[in-house]
C-alpha atoms as a PDB file:
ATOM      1  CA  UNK A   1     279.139 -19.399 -69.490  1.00  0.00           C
ATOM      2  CA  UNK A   2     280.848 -21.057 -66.713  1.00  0.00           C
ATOM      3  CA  UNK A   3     279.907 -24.330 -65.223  1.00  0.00           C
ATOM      4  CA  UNK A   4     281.201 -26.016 -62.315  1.00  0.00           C
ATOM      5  CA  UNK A   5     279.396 -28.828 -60.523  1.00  0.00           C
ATOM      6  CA  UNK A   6     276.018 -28.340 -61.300  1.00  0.00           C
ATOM      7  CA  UNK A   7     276.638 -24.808 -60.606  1.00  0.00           C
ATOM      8  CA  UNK A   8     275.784 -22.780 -64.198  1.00  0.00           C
ATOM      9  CA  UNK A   9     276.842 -19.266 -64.200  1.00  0.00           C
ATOM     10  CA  UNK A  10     276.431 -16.785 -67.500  1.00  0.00           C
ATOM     11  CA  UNK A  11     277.862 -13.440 -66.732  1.00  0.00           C
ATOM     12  CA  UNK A  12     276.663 -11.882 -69.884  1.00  0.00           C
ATOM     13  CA  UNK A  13     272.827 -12.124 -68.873  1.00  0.00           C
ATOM     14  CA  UNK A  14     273.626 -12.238 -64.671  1.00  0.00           C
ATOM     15  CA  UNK A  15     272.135 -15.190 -64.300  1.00  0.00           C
ATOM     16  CA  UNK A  16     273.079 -18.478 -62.303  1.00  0.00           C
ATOM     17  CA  UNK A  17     271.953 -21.702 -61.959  1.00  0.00           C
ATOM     18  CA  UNK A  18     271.891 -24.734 -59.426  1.00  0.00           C
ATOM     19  CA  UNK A  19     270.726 -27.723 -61.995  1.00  0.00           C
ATOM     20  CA  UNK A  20     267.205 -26.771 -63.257  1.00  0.00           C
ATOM     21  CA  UNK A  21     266.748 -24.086 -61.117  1.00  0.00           C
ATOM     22  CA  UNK A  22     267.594 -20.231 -61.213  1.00  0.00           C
ATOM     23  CA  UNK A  23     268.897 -18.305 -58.318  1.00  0.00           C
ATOM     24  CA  UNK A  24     268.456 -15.262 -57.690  1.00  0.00           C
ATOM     25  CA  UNK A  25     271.301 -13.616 -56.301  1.00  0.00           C
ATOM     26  CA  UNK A  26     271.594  -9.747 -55.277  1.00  0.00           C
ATOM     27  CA  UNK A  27     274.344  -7.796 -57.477  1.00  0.00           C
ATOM     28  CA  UNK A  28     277.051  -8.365 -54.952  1.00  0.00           C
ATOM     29  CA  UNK A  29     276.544 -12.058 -54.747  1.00  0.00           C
ATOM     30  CA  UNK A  30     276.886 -12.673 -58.197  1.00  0.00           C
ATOM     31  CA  UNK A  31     280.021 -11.200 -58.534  1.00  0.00           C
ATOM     32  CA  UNK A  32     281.233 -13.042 -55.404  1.00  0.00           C
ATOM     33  CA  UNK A  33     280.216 -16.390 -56.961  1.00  0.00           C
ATOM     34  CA  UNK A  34     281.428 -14.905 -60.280  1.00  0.00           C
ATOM     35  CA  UNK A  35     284.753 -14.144 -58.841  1.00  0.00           C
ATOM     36  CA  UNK A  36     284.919 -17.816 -57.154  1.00  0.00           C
ATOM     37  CA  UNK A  37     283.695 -19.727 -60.295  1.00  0.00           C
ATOM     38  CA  UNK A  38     285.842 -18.059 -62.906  1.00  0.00           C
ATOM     39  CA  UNK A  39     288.694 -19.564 -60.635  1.00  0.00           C
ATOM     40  CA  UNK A  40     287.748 -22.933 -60.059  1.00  0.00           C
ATOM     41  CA  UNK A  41     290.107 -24.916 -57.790  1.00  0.00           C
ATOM     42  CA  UNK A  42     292.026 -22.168 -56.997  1.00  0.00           C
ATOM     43  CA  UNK A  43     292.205 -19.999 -53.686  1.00  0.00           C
ATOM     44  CA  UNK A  44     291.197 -16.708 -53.813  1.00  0.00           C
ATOM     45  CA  UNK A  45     292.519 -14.574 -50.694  1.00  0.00           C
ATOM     46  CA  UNK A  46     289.816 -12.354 -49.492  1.00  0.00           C
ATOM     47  CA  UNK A  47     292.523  -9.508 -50.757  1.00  0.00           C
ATOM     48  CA  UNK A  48     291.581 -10.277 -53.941  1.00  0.00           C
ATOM     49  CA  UNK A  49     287.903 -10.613 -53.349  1.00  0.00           C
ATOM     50  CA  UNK A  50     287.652  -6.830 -51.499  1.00  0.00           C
ATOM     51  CA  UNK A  51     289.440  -5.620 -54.580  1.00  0.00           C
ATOM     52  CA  UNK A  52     287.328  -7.635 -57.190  1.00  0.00           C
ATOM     53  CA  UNK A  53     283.837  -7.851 -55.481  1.00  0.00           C
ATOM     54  CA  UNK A  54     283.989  -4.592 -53.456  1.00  0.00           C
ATOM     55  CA  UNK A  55     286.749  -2.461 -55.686  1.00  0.00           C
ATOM     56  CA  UNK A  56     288.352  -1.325 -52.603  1.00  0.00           C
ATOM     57  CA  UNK A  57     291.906  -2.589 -51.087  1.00  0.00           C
ATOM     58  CA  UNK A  58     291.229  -0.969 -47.671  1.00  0.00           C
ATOM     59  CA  UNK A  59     289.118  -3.397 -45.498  1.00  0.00           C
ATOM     60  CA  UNK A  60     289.229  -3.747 -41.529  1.00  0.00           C
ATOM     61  CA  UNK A  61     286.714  -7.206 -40.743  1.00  0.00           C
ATOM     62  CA  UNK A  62     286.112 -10.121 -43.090  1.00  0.00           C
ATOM     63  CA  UNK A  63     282.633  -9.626 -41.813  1.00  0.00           C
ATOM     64  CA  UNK A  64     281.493  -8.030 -45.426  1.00  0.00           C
ATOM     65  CA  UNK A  65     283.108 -11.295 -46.894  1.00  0.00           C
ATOM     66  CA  UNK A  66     281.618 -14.017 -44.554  1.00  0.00           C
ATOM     67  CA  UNK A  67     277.981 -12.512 -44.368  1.00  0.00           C
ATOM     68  CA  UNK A  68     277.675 -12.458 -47.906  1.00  0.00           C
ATOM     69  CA  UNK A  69     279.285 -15.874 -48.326  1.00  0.00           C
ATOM     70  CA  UNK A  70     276.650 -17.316 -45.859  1.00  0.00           C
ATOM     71  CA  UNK A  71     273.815 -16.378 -48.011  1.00  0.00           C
ATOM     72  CA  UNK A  72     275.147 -17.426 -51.233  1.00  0.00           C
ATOM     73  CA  UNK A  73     275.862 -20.855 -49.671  1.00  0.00           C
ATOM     74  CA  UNK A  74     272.304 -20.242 -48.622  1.00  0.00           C
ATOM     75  CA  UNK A  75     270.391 -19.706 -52.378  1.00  0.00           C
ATOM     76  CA  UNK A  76     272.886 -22.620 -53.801  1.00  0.00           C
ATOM     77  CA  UNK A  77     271.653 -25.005 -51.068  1.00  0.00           C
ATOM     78  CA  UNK A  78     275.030 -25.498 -49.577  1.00  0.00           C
ATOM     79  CA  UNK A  79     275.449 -26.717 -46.545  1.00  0.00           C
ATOM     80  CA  UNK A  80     277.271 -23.602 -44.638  1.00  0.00           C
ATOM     81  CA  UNK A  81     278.326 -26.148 -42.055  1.00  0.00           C
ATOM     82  CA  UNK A  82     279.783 -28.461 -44.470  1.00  0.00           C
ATOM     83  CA  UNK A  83     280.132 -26.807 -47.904  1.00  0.00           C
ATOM     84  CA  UNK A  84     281.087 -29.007 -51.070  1.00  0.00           C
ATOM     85  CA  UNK A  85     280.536 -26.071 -53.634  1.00  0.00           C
ATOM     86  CA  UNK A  86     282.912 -23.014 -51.716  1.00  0.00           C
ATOM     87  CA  UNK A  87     284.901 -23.948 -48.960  1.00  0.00           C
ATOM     88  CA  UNK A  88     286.876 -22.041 -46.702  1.00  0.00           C
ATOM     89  CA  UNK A  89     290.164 -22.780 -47.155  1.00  0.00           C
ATOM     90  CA  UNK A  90     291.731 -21.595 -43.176  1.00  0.00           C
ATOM     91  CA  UNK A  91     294.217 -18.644 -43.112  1.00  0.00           C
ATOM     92  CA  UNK A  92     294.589 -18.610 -47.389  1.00  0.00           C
ATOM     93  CA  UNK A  93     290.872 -17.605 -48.529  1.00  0.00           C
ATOM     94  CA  UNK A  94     288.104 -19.325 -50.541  1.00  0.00           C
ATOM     95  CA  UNK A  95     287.681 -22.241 -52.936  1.00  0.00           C
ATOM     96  CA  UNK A  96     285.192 -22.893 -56.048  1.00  0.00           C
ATOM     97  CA  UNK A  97     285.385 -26.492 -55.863  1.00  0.00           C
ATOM     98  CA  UNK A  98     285.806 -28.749 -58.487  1.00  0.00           C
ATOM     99  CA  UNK A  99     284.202 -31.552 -57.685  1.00  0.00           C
ATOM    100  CA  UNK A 100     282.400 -31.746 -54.328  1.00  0.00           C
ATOM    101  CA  UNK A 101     285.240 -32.661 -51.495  1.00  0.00           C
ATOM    102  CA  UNK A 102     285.063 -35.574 -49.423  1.00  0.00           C
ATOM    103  CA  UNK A 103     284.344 -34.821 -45.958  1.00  0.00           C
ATOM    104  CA  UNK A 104     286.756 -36.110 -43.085  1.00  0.00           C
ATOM    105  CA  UNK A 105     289.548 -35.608 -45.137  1.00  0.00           C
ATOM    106  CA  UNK A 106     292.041 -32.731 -45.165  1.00  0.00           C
ATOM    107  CA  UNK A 107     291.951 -30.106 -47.816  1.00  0.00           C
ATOM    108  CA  UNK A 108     294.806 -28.729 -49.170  1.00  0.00           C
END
């Protein structure tokens, strides 16, 4: 079980959870979050998340990446214009967060 926030993930059953409440995620989603989550506070290139999510290396658009993104921030009730749960971290990838950052400061 990993929990982050108030982000609850179990990858043995494929479940997550925002507080009290279930989401249901599509089987490419949960590995997405999976993938963020079980890394925490660290960047994860989209490289890594092709390979991981998609098990391929060869990708030509993030597209894949940032529409599936957009509806997990979606289901978690994240704000996709300003996330606190994953972030976008520009030019280096994608960030679980810890805690939720504080916006109007820089991340780095």
């Amino acid at each position: 079980m990993w929990e982050v926030q108030d982000v609850r993930l179990d990858p043995s059953t494929r479940r997550v959870w925002r507080g009290a409440d279930e989401v249901v995620l599509s089987r490419k989603e949960f590995d997405l979050v999976h993938a963020l989550i079980s890394r925490a506070g660290e960047i994860v290139t989209r490289d890594e998340l092709m390979r991981d999510v998609w098990h391929t290396s060869f990708w030509s658009s993030s597209k894949t990446i940032d529409v599936h993104l957009g509806w997990v921030r979606r289901k978690l009730g994240d704000d996709t214009r300003r996330p606190t749960l994953i972030t976008t971290i520009r030019g280096r990838g994608l960030r679980f967060e810890v805690s939720a950052p504080v916006h109007g400061r820089a991340s780095v």
